[in-house]
PDB file of N, CA and C in Angstrom:
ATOM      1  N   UNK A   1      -9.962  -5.710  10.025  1.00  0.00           N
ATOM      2  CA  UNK A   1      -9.163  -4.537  10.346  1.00  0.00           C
ATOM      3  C   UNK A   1      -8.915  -3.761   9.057  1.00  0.00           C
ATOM      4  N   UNK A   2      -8.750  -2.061   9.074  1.00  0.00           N
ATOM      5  CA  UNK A   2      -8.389  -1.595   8.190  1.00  0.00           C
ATOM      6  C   UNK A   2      -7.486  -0.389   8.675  1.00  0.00           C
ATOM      7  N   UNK A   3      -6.433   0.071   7.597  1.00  0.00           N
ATOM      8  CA  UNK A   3      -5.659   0.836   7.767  1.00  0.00           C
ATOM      9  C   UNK A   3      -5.560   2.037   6.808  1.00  0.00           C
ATOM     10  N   UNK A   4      -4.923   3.087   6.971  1.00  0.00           N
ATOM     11  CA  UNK A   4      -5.307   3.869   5.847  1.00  0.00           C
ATOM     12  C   UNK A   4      -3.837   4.545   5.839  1.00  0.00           C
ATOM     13  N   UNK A   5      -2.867   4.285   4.484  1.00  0.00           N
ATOM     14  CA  UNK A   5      -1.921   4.400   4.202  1.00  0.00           C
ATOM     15  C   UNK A   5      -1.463   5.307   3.150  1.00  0.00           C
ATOM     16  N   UNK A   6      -0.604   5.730   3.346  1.00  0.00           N
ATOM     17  CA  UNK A   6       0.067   6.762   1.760  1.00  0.00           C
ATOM     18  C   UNK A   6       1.029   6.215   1.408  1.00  0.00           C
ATOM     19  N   UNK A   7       1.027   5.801  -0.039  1.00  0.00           N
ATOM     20  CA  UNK A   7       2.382   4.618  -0.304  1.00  0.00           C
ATOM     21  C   UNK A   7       2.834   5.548  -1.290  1.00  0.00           C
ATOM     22  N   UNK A   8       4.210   6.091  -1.318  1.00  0.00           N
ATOM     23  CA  UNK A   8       5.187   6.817  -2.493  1.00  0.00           C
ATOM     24  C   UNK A   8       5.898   5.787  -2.711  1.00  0.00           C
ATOM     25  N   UNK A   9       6.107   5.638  -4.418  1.00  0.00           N
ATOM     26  CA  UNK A   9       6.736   5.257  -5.061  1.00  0.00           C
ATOM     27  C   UNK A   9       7.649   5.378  -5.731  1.00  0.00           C
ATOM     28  N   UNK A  10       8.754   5.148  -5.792  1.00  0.00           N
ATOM     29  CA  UNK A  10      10.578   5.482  -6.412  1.00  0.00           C
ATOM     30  C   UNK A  10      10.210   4.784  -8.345  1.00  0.00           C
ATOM     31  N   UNK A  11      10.712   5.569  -9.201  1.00  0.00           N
ATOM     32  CA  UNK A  11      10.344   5.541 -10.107  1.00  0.00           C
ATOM     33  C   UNK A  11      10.655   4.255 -10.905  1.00  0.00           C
ATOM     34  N   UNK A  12      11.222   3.097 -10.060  1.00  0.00           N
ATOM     35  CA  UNK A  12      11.144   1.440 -10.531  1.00  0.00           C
ATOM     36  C   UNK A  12      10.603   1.183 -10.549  1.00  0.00           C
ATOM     37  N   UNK A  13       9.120   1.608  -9.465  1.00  0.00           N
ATOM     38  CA  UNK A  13       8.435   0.890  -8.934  1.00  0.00           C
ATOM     39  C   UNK A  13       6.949   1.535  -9.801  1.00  0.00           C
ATOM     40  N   UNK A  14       6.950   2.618 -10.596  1.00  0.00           N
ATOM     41  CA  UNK A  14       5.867   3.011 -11.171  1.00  0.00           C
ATOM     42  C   UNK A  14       5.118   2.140 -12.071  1.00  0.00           C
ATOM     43  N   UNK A  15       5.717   1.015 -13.138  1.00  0.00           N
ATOM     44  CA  UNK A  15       5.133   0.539 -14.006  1.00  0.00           C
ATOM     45  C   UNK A  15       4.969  -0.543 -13.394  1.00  0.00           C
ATOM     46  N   UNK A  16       5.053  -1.018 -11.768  1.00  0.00           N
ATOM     47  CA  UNK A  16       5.044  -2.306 -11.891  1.00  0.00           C
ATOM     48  C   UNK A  16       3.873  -3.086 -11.236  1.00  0.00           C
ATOM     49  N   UNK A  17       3.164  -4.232 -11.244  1.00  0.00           N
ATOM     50  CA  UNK A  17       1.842  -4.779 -10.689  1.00  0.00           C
ATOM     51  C   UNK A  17       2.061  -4.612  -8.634  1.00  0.00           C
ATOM     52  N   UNK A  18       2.359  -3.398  -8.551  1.00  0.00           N
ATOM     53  CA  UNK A  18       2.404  -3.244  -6.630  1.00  0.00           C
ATOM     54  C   UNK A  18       0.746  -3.789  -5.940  1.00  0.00           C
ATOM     55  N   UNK A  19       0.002  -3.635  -6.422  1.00  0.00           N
ATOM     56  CA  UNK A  19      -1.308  -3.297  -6.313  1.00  0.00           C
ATOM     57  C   UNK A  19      -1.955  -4.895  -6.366  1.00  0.00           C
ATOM     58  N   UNK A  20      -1.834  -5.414  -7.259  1.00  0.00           N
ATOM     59  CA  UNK A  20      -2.091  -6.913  -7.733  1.00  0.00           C
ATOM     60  C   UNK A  20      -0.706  -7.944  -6.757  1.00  0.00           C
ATOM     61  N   UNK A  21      -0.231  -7.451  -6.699  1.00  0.00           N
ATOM     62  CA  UNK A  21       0.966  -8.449  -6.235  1.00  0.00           C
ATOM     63  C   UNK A  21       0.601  -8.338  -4.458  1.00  0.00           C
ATOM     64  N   UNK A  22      -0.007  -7.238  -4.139  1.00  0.00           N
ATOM     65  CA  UNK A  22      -0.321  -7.425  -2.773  1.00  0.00           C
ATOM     66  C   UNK A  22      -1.498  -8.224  -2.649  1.00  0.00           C
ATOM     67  N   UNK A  23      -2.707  -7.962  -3.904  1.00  0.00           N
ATOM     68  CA  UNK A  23      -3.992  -8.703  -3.216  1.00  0.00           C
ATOM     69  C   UNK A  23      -3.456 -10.262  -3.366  1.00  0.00           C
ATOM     70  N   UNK A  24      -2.669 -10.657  -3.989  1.00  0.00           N
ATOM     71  CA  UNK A  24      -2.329 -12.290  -4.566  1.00  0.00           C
ATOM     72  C   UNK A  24      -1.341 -12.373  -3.402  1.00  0.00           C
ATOM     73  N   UNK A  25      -0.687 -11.822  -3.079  1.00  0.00           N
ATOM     74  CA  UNK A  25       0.358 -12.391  -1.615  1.00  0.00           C
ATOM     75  C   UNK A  25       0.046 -12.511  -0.324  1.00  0.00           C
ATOM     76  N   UNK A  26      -1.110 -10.964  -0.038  1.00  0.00           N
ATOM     77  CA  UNK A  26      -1.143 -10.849   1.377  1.00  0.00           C
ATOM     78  C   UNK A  26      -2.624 -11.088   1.292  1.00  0.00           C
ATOM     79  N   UNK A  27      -3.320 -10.952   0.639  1.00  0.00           N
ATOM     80  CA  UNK A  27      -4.833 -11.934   0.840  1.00  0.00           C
ATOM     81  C   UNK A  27      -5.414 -10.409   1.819  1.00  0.00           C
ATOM     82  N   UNK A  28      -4.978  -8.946   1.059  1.00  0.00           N
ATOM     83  CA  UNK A  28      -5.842  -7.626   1.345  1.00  0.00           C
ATOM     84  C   UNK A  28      -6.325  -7.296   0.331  1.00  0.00           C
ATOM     85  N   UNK A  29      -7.616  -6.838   1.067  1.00  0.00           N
ATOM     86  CA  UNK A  29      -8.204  -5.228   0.186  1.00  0.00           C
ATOM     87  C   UNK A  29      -8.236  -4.128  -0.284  1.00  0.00           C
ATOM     88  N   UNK A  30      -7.473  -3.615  -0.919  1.00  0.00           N
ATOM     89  CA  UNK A  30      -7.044  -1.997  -0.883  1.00  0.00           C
ATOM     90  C   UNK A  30      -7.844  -1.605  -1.920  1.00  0.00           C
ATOM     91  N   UNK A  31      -8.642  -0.199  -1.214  1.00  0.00           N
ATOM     92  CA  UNK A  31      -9.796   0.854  -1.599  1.00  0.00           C
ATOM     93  C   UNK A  31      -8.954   2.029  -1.889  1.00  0.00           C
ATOM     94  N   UNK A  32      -8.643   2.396  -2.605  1.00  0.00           N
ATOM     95  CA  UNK A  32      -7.552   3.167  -3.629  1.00  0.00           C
ATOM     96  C   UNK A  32      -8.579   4.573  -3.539  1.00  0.00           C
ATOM     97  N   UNK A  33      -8.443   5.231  -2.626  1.00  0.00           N
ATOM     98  CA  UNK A  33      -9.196   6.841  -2.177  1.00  0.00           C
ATOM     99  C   UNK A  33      -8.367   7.820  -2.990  1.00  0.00           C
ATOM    100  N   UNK A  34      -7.453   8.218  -3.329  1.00  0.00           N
ATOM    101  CA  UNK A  34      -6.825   9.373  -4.104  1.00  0.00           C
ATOM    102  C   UNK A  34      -4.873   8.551  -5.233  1.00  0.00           C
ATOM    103  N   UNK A  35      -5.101   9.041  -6.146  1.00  0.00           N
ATOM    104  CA  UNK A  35      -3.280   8.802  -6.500  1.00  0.00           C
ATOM    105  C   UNK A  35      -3.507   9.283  -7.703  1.00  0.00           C
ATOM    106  N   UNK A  36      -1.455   9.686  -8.071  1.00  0.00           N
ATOM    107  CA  UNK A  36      -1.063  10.482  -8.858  1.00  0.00           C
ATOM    108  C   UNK A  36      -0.157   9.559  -9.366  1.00  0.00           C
ATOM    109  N   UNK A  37       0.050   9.448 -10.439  1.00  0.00           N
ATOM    110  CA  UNK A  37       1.464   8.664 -10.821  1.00  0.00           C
ATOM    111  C   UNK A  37       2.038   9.262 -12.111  1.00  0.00           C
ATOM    112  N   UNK A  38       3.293   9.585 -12.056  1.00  0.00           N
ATOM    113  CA  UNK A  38       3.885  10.216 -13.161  1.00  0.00           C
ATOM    114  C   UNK A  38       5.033   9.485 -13.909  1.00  0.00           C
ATOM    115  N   UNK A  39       5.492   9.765 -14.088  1.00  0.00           N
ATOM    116  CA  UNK A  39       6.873   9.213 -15.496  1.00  0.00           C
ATOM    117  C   UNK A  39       8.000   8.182 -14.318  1.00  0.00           C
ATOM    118  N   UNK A  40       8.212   9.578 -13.192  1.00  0.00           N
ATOM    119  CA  UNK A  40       9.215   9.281 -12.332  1.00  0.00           C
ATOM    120  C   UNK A  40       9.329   9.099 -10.681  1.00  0.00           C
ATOM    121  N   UNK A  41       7.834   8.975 -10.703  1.00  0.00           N
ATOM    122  CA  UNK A  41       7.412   8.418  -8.806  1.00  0.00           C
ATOM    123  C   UNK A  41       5.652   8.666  -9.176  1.00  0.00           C
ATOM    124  N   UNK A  42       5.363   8.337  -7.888  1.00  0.00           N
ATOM    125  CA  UNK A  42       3.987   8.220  -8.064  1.00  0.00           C
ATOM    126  C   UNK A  42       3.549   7.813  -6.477  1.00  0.00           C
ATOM    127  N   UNK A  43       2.299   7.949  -5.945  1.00  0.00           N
ATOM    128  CA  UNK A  43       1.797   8.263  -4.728  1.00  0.00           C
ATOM    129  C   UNK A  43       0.298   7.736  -4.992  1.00  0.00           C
ATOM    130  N   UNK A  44      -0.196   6.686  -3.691  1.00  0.00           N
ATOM    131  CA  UNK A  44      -1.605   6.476  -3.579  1.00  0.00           C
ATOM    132  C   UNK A  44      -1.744   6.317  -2.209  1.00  0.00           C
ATOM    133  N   UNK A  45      -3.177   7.140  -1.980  1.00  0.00           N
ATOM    134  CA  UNK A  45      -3.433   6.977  -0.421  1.00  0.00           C
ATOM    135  C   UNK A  45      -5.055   5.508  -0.566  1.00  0.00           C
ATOM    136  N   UNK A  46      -4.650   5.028   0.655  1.00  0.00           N
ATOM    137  CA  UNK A  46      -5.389   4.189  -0.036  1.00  0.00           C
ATOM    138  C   UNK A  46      -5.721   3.671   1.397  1.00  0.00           C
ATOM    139  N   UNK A  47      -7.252   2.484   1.825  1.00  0.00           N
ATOM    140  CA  UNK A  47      -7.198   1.753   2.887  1.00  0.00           C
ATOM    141  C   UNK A  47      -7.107   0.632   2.215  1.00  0.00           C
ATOM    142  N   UNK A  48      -6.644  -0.162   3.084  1.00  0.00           N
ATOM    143  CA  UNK A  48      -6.044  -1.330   3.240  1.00  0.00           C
ATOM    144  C   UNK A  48      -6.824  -2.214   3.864  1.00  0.00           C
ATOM    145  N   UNK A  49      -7.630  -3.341   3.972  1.00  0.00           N
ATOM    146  CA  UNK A  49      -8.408  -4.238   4.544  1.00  0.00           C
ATOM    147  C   UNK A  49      -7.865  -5.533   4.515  1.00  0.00           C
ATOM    148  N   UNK A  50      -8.268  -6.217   5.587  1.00  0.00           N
ATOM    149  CA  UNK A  50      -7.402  -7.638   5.923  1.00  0.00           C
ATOM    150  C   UNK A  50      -7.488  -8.140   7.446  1.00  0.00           C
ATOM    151  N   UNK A  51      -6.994  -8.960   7.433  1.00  0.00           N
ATOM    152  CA  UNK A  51      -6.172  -9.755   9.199  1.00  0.00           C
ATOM    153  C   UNK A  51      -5.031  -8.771   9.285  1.00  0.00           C
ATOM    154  N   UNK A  52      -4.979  -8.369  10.618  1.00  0.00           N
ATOM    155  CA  UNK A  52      -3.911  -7.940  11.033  1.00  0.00           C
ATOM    156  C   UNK A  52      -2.669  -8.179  10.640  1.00  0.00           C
ATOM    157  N   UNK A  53      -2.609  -9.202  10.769  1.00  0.00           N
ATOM    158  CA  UNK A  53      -1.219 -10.144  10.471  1.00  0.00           C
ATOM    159  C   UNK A  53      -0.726  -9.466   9.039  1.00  0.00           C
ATOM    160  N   UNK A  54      -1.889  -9.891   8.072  1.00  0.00           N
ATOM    161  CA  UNK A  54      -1.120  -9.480   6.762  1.00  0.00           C
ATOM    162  C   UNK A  54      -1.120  -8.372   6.458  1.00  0.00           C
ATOM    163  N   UNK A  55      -1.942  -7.766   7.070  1.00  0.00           N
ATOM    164  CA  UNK A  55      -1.484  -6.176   6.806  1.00  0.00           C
ATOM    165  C   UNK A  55      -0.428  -5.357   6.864  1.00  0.00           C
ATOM    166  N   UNK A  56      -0.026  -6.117   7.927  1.00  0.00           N
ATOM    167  CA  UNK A  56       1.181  -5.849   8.668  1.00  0.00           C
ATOM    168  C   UNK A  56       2.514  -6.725   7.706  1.00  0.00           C
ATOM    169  N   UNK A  57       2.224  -7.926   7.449  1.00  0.00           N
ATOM    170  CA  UNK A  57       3.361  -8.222   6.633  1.00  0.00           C
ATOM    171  C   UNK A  57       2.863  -7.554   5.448  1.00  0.00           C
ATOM    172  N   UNK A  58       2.532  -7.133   4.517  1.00  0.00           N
ATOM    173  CA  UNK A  58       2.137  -6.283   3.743  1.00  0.00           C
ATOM    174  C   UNK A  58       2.546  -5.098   3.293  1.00  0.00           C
ATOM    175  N   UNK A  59       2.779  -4.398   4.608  1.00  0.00           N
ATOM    176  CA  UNK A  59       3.395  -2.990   5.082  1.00  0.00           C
ATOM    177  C   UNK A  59       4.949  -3.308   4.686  1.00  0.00           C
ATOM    178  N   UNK A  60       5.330  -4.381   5.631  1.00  0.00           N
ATOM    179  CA  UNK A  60       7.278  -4.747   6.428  1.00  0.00           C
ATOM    180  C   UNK A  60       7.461  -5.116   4.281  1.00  0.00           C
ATOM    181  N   UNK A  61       6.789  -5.635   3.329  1.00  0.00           N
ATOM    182  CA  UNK A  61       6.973  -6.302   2.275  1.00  0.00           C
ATOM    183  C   UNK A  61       7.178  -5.057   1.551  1.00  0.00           C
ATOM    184  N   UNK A  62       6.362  -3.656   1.603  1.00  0.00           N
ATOM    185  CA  UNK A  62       6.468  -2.673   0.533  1.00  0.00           C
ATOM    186  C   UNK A  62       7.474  -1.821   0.828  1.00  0.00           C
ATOM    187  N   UNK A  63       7.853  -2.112   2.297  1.00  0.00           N
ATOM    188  CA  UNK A  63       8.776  -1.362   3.226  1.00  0.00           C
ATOM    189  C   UNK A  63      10.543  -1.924   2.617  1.00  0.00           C
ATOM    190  N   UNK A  64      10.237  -3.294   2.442  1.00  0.00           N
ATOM    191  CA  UNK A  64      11.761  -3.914   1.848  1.00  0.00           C
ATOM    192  C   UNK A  64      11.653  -3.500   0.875  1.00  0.00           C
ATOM    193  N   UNK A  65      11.118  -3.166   0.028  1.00  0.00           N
ATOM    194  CA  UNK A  65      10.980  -2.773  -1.366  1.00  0.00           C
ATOM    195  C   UNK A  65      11.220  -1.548  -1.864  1.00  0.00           C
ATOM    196  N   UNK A  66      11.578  -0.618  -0.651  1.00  0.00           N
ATOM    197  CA  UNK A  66      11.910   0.916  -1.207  1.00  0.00           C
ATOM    198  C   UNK A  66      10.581   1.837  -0.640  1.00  0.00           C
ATOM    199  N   UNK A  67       9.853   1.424  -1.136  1.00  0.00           N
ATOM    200  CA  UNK A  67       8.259   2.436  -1.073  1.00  0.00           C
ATOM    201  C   UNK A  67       8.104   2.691   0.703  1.00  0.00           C
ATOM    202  N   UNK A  68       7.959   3.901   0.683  1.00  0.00           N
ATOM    203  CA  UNK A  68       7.886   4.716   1.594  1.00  0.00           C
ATOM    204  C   UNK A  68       6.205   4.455   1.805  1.00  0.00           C
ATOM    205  N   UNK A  69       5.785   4.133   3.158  1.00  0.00           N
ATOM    206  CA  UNK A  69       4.885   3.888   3.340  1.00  0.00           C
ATOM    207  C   UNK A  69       4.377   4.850   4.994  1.00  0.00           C
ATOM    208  N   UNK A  70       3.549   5.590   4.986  1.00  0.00           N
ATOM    209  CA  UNK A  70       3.210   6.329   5.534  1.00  0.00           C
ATOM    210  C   UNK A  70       1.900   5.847   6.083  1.00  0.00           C
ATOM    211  N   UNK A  71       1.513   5.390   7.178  1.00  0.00           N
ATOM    212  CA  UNK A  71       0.044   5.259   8.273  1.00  0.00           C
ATOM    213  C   UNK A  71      -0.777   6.551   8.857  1.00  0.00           C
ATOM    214  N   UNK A  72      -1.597   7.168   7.631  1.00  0.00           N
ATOM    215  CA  UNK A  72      -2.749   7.833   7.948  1.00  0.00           C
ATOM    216  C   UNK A  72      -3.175   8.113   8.853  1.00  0.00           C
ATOM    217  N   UNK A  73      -3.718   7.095   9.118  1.00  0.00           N
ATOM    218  CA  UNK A  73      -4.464   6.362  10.822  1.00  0.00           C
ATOM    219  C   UNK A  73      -3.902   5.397  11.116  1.00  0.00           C
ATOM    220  N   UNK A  74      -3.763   4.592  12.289  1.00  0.00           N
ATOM    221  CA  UNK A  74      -3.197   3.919  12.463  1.00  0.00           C
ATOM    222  C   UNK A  74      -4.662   2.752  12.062  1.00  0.00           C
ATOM    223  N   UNK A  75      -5.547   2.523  12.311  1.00  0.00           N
ATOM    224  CA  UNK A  75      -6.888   1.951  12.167  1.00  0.00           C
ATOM    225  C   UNK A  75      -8.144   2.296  12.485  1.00  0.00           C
ATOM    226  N   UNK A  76      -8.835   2.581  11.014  1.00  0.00           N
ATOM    227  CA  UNK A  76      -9.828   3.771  10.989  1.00  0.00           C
ATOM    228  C   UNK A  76     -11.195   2.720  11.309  1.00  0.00           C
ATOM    229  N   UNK A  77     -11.140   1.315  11.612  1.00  0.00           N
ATOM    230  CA  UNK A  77     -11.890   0.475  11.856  1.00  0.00           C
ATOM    231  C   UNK A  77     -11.600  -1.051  12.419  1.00  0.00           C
ATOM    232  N   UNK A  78     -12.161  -1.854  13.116  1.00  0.00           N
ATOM    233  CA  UNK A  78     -11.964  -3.126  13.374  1.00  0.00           C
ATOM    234  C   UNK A  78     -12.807  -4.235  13.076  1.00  0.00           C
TER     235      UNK A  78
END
């Protein structure tokens, strides 16, 4: 399954391993298609590849975390 997401970031969250800490937790792929990151927030649209399951805990994980997470598509493939 894949998903295709826009993740904004609150400016705690700019310097920190978001990216690495998902492939090591949730056991996804993310294909990093466009992002901007500046001093004080920052934004990547990106797909997301995986099991359902973790994608989804994946999402609910960046979601506790502040980051505004926005679904593109809901699933641009299966």
């Amino acid at each position: 399954m894949s998903a295709r997401l826009k993740l904004i970031f609150p400016e705690q969250y700019v310097r920190e391993p978001i990216i690495a800490t998902m492939v090591r937790e949730f056991n996804v792929e993310p294909n990093i298609r466009r992002a901007s990151v500046e001093e004080h927030f920052g934004w990547i649209i990106l797909e997301l590849g995986g099991d359902a399951g973790d994608i989804e805990r994946c999402i609910a994980w960046l979601a506790e975390r502040g980051i505004d997470v926005e679904q593109l598509n809901d699933v641009i493939e299966s």
